[in-house]
PDB file of N, CA and C in Angstrom:
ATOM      1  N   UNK A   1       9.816  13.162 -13.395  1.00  0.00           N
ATOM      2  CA  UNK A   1       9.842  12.989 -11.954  1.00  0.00           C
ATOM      3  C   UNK A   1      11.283  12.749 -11.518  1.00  0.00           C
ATOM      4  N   UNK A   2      11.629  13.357 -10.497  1.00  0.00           N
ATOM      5  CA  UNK A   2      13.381  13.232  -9.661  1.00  0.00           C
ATOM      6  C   UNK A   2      13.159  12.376  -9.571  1.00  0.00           C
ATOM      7  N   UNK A   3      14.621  11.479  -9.185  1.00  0.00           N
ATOM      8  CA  UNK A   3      15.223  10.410  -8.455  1.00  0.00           C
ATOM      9  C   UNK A   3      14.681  10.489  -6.596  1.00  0.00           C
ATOM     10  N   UNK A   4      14.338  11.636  -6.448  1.00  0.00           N
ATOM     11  CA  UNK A   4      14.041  11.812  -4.967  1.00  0.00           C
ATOM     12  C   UNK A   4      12.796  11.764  -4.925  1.00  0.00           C
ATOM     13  N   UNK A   5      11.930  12.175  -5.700  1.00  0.00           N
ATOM     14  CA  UNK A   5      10.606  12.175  -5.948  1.00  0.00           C
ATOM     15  C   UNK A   5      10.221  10.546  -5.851  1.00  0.00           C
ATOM     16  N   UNK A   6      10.706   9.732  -6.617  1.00  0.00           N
ATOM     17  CA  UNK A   6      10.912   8.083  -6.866  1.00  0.00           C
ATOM     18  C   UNK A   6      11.054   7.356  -5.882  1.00  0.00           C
ATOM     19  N   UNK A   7      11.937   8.015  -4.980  1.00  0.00           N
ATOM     20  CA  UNK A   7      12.418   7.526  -3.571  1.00  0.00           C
ATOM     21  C   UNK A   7      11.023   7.432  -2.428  1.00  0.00           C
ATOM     22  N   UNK A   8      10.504   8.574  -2.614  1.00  0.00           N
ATOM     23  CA  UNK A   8       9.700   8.855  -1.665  1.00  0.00           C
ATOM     24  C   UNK A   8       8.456   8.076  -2.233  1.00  0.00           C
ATOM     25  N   UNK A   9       7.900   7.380  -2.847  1.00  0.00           N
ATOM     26  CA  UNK A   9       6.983   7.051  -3.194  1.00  0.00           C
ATOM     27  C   UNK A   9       6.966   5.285  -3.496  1.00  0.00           C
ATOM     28  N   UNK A  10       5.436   4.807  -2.958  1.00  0.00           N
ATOM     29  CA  UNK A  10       5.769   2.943  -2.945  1.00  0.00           C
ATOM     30  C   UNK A  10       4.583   2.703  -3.501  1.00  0.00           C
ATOM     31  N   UNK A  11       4.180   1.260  -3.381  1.00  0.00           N
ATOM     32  CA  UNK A  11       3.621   0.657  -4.348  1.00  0.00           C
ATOM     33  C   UNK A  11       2.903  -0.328  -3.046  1.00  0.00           C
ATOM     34  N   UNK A  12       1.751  -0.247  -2.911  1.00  0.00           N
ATOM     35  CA  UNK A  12       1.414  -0.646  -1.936  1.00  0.00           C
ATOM     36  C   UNK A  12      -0.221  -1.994  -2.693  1.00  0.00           C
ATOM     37  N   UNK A  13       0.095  -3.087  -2.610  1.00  0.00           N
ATOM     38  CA  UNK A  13      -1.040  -4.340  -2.852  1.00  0.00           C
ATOM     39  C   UNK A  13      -1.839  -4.837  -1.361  1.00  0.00           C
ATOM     40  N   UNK A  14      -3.050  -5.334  -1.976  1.00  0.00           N
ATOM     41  CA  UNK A  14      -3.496  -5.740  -1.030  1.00  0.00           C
ATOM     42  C   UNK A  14      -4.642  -6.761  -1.798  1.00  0.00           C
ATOM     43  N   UNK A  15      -4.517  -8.025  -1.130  1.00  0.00           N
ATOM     44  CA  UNK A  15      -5.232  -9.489  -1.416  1.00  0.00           C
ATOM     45  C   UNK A  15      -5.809  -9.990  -0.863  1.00  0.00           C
ATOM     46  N   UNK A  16      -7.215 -10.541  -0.984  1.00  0.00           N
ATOM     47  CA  UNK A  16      -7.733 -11.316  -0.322  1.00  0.00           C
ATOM     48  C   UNK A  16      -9.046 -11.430  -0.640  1.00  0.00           C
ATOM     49  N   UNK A  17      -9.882 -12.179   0.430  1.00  0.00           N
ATOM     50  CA  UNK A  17     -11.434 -12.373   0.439  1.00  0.00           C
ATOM     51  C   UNK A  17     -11.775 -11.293   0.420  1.00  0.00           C
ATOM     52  N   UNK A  18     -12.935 -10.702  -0.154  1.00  0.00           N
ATOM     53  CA  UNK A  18     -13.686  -9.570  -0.052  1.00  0.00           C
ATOM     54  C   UNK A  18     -14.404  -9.948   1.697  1.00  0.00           C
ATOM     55  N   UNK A  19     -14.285  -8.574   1.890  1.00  0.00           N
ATOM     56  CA  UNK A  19     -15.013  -8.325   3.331  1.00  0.00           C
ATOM     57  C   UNK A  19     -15.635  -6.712   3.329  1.00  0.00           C
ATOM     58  N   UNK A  20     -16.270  -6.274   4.203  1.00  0.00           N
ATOM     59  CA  UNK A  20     -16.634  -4.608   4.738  1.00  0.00           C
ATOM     60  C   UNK A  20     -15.510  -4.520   5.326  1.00  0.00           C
ATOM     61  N   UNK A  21     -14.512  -3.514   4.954  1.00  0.00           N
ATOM     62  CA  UNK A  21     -13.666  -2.549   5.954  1.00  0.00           C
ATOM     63  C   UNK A  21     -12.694  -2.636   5.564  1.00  0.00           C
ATOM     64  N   UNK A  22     -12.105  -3.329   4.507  1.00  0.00           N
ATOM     65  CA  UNK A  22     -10.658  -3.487   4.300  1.00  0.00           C
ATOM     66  C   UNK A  22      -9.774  -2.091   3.481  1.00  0.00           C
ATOM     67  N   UNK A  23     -10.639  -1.406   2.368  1.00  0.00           N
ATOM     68  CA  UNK A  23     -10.404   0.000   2.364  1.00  0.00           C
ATOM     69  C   UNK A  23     -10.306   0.628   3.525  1.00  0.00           C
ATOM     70  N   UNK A  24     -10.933   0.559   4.289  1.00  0.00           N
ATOM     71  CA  UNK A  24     -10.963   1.881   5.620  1.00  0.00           C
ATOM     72  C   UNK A  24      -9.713   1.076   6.179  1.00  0.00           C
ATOM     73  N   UNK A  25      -9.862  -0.017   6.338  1.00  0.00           N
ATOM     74  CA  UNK A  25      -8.434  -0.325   7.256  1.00  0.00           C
ATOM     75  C   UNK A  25      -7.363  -0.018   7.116  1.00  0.00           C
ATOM     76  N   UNK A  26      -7.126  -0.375   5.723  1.00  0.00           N
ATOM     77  CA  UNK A  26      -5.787   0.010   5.108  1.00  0.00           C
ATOM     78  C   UNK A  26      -5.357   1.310   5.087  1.00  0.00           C
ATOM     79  N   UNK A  27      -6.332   2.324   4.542  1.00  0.00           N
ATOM     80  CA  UNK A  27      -6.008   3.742   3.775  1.00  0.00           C
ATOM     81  C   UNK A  27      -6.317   4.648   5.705  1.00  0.00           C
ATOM     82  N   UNK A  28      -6.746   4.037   6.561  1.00  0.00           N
ATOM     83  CA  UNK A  28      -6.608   4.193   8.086  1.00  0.00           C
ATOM     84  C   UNK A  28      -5.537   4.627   8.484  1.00  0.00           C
ATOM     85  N   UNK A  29      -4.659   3.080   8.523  1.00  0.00           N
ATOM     86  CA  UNK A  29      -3.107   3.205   8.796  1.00  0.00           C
ATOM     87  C   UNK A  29      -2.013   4.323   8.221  1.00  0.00           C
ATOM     88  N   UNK A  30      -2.416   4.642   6.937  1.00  0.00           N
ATOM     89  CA  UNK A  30      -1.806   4.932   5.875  1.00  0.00           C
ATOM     90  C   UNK A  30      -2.219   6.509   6.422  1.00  0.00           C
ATOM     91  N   UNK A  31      -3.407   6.983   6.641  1.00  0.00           N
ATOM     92  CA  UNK A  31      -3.740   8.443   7.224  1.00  0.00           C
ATOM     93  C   UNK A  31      -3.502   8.355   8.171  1.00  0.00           C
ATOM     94  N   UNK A  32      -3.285   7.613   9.418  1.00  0.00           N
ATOM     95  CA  UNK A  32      -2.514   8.136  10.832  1.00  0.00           C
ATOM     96  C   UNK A  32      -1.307   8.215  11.044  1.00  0.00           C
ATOM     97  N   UNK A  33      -0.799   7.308   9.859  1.00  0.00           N
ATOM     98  CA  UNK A  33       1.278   8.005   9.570  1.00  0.00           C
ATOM     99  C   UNK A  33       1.485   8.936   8.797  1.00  0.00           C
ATOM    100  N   UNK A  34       0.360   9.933   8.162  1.00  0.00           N
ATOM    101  CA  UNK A  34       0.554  10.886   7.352  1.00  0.00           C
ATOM    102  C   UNK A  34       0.967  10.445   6.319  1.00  0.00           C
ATOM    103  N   UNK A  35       0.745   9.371   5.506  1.00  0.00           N
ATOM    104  CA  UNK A  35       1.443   8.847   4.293  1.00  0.00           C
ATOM    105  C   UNK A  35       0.392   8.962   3.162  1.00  0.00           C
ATOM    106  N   UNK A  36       0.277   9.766   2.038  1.00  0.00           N
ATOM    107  CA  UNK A  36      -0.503  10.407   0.854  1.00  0.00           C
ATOM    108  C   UNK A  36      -0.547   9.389  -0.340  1.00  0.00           C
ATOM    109  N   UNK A  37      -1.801   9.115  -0.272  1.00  0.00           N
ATOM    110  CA  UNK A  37      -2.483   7.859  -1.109  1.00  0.00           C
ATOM    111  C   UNK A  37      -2.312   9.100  -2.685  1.00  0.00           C
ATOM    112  N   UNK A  38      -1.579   8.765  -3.497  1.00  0.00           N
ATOM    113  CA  UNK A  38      -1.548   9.708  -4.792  1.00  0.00           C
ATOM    114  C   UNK A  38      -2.684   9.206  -5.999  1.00  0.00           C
ATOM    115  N   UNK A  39      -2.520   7.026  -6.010  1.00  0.00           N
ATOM    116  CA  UNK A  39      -3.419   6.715  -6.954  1.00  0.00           C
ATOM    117  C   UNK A  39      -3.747   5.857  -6.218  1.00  0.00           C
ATOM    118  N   UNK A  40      -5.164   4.856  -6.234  1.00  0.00           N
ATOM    119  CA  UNK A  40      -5.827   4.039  -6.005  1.00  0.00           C
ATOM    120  C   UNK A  40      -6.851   3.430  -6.755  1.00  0.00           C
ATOM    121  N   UNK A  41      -6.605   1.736  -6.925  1.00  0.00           N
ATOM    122  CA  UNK A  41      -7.420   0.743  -8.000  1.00  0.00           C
ATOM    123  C   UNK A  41      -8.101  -0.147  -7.059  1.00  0.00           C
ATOM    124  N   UNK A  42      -9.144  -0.214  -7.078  1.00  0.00           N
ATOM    125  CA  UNK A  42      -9.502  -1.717  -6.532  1.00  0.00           C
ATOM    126  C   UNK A  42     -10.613  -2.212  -7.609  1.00  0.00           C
ATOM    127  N   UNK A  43     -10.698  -3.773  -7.444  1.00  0.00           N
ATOM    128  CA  UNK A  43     -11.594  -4.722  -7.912  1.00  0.00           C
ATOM    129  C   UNK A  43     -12.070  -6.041  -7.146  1.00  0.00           C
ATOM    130  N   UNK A  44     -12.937  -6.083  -7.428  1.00  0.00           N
ATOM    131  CA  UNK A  44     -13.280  -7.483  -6.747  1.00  0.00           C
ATOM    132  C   UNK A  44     -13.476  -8.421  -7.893  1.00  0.00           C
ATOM    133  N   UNK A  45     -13.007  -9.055  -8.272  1.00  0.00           N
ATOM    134  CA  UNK A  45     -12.613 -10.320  -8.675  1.00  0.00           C
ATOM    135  C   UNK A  45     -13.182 -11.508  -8.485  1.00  0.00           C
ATOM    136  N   UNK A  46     -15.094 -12.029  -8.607  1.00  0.00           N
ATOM    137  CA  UNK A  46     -15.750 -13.106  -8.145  1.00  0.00           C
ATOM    138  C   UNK A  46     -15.704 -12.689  -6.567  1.00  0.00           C
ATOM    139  N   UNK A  47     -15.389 -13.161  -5.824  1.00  0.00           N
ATOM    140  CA  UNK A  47     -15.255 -13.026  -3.909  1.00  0.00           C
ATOM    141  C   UNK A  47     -13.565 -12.454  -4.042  1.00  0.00           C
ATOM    142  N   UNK A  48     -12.743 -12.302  -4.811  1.00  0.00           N
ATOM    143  CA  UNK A  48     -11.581 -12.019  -4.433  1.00  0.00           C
ATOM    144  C   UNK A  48     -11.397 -10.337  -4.155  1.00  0.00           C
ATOM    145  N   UNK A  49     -10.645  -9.549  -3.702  1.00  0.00           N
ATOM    146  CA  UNK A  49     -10.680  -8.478  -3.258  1.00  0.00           C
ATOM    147  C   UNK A  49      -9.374  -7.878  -3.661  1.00  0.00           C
ATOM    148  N   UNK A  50      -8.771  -7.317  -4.527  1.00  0.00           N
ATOM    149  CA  UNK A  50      -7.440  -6.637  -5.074  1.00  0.00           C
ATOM    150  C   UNK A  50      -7.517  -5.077  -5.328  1.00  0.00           C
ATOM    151  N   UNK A  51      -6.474  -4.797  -4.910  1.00  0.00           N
ATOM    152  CA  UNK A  51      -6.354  -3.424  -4.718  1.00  0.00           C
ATOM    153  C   UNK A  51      -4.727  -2.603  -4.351  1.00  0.00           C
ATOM    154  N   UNK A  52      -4.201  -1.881  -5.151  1.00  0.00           N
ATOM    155  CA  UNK A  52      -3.353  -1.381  -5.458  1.00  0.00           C
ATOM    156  C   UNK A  52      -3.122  -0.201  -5.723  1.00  0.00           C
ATOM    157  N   UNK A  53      -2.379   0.813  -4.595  1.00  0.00           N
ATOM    158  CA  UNK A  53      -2.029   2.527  -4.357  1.00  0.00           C
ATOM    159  C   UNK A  53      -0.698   2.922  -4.900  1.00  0.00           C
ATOM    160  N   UNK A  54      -0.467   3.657  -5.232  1.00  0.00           N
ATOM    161  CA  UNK A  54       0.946   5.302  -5.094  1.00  0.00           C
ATOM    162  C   UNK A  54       0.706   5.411  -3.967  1.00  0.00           C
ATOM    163  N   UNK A  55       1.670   5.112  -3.140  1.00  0.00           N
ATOM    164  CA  UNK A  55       1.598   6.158  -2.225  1.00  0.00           C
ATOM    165  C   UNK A  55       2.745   7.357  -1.635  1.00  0.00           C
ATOM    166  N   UNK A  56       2.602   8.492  -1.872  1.00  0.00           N
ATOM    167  CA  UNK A  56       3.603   8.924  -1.357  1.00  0.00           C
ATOM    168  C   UNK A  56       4.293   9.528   0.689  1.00  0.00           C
ATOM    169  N   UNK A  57       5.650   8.926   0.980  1.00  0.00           N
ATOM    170  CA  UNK A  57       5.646   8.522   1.954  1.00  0.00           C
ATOM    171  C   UNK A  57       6.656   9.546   2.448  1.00  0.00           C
ATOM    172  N   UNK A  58       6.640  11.174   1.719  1.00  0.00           N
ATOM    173  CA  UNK A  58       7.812  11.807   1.825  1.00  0.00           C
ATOM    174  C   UNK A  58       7.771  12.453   3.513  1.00  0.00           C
ATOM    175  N   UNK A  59       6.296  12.556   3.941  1.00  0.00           N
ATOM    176  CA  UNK A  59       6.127  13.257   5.140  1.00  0.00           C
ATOM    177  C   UNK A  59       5.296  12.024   6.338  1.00  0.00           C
ATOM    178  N   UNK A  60       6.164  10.754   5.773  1.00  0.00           N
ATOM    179  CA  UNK A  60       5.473   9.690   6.350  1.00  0.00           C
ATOM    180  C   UNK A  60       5.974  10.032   8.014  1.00  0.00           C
ATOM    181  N   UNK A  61       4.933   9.938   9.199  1.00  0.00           N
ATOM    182  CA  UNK A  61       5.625   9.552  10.246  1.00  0.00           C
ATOM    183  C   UNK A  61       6.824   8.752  10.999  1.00  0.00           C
ATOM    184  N   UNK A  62       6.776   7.346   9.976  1.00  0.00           N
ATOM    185  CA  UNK A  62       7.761   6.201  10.307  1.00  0.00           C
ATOM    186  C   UNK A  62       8.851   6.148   8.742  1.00  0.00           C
ATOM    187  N   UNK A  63       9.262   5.469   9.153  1.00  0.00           N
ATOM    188  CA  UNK A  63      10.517   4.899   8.502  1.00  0.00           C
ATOM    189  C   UNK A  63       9.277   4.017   7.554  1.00  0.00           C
ATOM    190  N   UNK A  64      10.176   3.060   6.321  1.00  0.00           N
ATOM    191  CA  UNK A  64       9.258   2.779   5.570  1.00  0.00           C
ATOM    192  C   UNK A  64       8.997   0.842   6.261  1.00  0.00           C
ATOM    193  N   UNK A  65       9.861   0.611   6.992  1.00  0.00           N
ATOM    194  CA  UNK A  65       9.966  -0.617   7.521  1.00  0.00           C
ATOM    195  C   UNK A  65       8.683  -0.823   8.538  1.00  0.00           C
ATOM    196  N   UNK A  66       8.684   0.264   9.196  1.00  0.00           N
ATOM    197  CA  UNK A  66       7.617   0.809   9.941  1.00  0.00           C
ATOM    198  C   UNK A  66       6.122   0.836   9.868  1.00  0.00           C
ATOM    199  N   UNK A  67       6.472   1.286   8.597  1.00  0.00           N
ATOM    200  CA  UNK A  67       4.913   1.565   7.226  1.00  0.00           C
ATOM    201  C   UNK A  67       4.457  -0.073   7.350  1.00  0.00           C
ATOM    202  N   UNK A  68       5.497  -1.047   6.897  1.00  0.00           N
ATOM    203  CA  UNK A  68       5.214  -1.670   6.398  1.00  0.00           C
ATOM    204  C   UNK A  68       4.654  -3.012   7.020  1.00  0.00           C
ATOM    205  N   UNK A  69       5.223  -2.928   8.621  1.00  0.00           N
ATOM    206  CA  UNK A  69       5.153  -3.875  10.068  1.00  0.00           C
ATOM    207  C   UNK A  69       3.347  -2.890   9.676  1.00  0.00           C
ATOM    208  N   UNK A  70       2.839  -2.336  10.082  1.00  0.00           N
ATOM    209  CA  UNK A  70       1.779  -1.639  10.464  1.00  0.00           C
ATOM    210  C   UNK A  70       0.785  -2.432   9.247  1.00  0.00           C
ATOM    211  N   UNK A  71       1.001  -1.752   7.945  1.00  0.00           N
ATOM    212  CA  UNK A  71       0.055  -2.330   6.892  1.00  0.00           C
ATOM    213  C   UNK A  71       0.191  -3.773   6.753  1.00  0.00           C
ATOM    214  N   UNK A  72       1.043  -4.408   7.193  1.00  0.00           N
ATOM    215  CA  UNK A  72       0.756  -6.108   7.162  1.00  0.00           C
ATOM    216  C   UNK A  72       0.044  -6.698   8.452  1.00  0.00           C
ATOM    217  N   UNK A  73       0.356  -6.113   9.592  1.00  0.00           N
ATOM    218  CA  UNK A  73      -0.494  -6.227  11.129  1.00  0.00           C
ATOM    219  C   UNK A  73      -1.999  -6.429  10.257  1.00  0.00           C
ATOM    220  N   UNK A  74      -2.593  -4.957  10.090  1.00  0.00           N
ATOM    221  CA  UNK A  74      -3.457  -4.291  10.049  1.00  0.00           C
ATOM    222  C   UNK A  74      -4.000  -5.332   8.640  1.00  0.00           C
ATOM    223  N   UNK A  75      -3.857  -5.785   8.017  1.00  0.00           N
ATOM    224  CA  UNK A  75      -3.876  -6.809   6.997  1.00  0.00           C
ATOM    225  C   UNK A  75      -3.999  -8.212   7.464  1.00  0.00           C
ATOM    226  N   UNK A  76      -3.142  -8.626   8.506  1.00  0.00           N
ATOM    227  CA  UNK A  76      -3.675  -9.826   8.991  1.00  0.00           C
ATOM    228  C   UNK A  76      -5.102  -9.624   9.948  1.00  0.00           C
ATOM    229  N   UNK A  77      -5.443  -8.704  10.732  1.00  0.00           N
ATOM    230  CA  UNK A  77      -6.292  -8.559  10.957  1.00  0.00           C
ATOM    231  C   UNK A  77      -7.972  -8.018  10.142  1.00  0.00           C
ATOM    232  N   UNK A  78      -7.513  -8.163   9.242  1.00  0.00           N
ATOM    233  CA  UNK A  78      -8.407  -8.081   7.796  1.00  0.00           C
ATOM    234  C   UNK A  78      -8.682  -9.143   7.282  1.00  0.00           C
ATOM    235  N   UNK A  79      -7.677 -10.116   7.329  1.00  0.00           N
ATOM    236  CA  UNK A  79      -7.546 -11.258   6.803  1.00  0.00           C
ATOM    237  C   UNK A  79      -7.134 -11.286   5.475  1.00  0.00           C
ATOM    238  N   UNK A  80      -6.105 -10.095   4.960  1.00  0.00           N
ATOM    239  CA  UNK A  80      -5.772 -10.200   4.153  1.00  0.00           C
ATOM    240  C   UNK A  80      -4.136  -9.868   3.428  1.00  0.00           C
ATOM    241  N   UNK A  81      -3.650  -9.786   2.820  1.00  0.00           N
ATOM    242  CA  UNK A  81      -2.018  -9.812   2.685  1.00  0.00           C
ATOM    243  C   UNK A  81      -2.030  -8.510   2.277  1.00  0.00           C
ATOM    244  N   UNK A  82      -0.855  -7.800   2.839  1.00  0.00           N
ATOM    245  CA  UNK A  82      -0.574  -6.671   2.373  1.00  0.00           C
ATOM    246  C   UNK A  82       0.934  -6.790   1.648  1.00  0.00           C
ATOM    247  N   UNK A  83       0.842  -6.051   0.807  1.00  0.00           N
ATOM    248  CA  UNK A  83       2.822  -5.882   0.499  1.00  0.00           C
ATOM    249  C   UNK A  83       2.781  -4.182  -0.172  1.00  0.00           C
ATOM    250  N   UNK A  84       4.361  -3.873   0.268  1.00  0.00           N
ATOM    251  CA  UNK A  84       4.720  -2.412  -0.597  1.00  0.00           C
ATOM    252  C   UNK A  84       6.144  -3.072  -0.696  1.00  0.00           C
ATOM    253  N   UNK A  85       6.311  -2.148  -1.853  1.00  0.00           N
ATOM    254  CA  UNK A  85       7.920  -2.155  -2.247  1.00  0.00           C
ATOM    255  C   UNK A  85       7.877  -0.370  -2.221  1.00  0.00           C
ATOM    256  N   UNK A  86       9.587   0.065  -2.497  1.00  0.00           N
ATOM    257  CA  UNK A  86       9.671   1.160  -2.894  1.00  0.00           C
ATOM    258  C   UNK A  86       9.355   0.970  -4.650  1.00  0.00           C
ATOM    259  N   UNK A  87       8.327   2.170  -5.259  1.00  0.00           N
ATOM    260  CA  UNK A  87       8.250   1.979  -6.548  1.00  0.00           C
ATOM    261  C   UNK A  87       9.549   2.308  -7.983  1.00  0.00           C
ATOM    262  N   UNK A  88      10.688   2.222  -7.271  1.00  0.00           N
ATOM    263  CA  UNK A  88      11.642   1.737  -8.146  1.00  0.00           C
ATOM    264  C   UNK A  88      12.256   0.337  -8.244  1.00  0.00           C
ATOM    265  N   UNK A  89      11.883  -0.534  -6.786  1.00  0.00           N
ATOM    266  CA  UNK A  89      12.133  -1.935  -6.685  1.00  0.00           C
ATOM    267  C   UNK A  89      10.787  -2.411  -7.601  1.00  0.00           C
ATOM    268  N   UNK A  90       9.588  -1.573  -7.022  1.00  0.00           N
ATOM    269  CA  UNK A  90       8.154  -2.143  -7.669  1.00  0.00           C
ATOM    270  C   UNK A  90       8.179  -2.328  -9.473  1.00  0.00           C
ATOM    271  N   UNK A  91       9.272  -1.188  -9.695  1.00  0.00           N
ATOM    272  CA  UNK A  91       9.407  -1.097 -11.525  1.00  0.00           C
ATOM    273  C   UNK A  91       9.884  -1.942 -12.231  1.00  0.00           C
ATOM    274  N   UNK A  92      11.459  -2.293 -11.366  1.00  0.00           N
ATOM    275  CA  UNK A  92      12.604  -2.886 -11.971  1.00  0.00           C
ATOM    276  C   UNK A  92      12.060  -4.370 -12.333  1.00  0.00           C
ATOM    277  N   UNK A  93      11.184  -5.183 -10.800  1.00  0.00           N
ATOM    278  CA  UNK A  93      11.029  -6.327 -10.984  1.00  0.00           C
ATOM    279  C   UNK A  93      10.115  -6.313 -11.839  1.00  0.00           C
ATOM    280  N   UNK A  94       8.756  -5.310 -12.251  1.00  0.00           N
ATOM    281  CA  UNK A  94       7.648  -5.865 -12.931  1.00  0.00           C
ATOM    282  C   UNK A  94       7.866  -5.431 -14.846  1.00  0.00           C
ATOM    283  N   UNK A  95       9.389  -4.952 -14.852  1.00  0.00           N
ATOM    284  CA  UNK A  95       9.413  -4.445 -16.014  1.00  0.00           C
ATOM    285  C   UNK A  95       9.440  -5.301 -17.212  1.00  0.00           C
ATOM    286  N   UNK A  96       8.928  -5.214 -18.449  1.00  0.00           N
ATOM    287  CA  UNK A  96       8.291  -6.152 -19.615  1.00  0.00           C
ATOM    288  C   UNK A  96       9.844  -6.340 -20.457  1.00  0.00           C
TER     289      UNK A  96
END
């Protein structure tokens, strides 16, 4: 994979109480900025709710700051935390 390929692509978490809608909410936002879900994990965890995408953001509508005001809004109104990094910040810090 390019260095540009790398660029364009983030690492997108999401935490919290399990509820109905928090997939649709999220992967919502994420399809009305044109931003391409590549992989997707979720689990529920007892009542906990975790879930973690690829996403690629090369033909994203917004800037990634943008992306990211939107999926945390859209997360507090879920009641739940959102975070993305770019997935070369996402690598460096989680590397073994």
């Amino acid at each position: 994979m390019s260095e540009k390929e790398k660029q364009n692509r983030i690492i997108v978490t999401v935490l919290g109480k399990d509820k109905v809608g928090i997939i649709a909410g999220i992967t919502g936002v994420l399809a009305d900025l044109n931003a391409n879900i590549l992989d997707i994990r979720q689990t529920i965890m007892q009542e906990f709710f975790t879930m973690i995408m690829i996403v690629d953001i090369s033909k994203c509508r917004v800037d990634f700051d943008t992306l990211l005001a939107k999926l945390q809004a859209k997360g507090e109104e879920l009641g739940v935390k959102v975070n993305a990094q770019h997935e070369d910040v996402f690598s460096f810090m989680h590397r073994i």
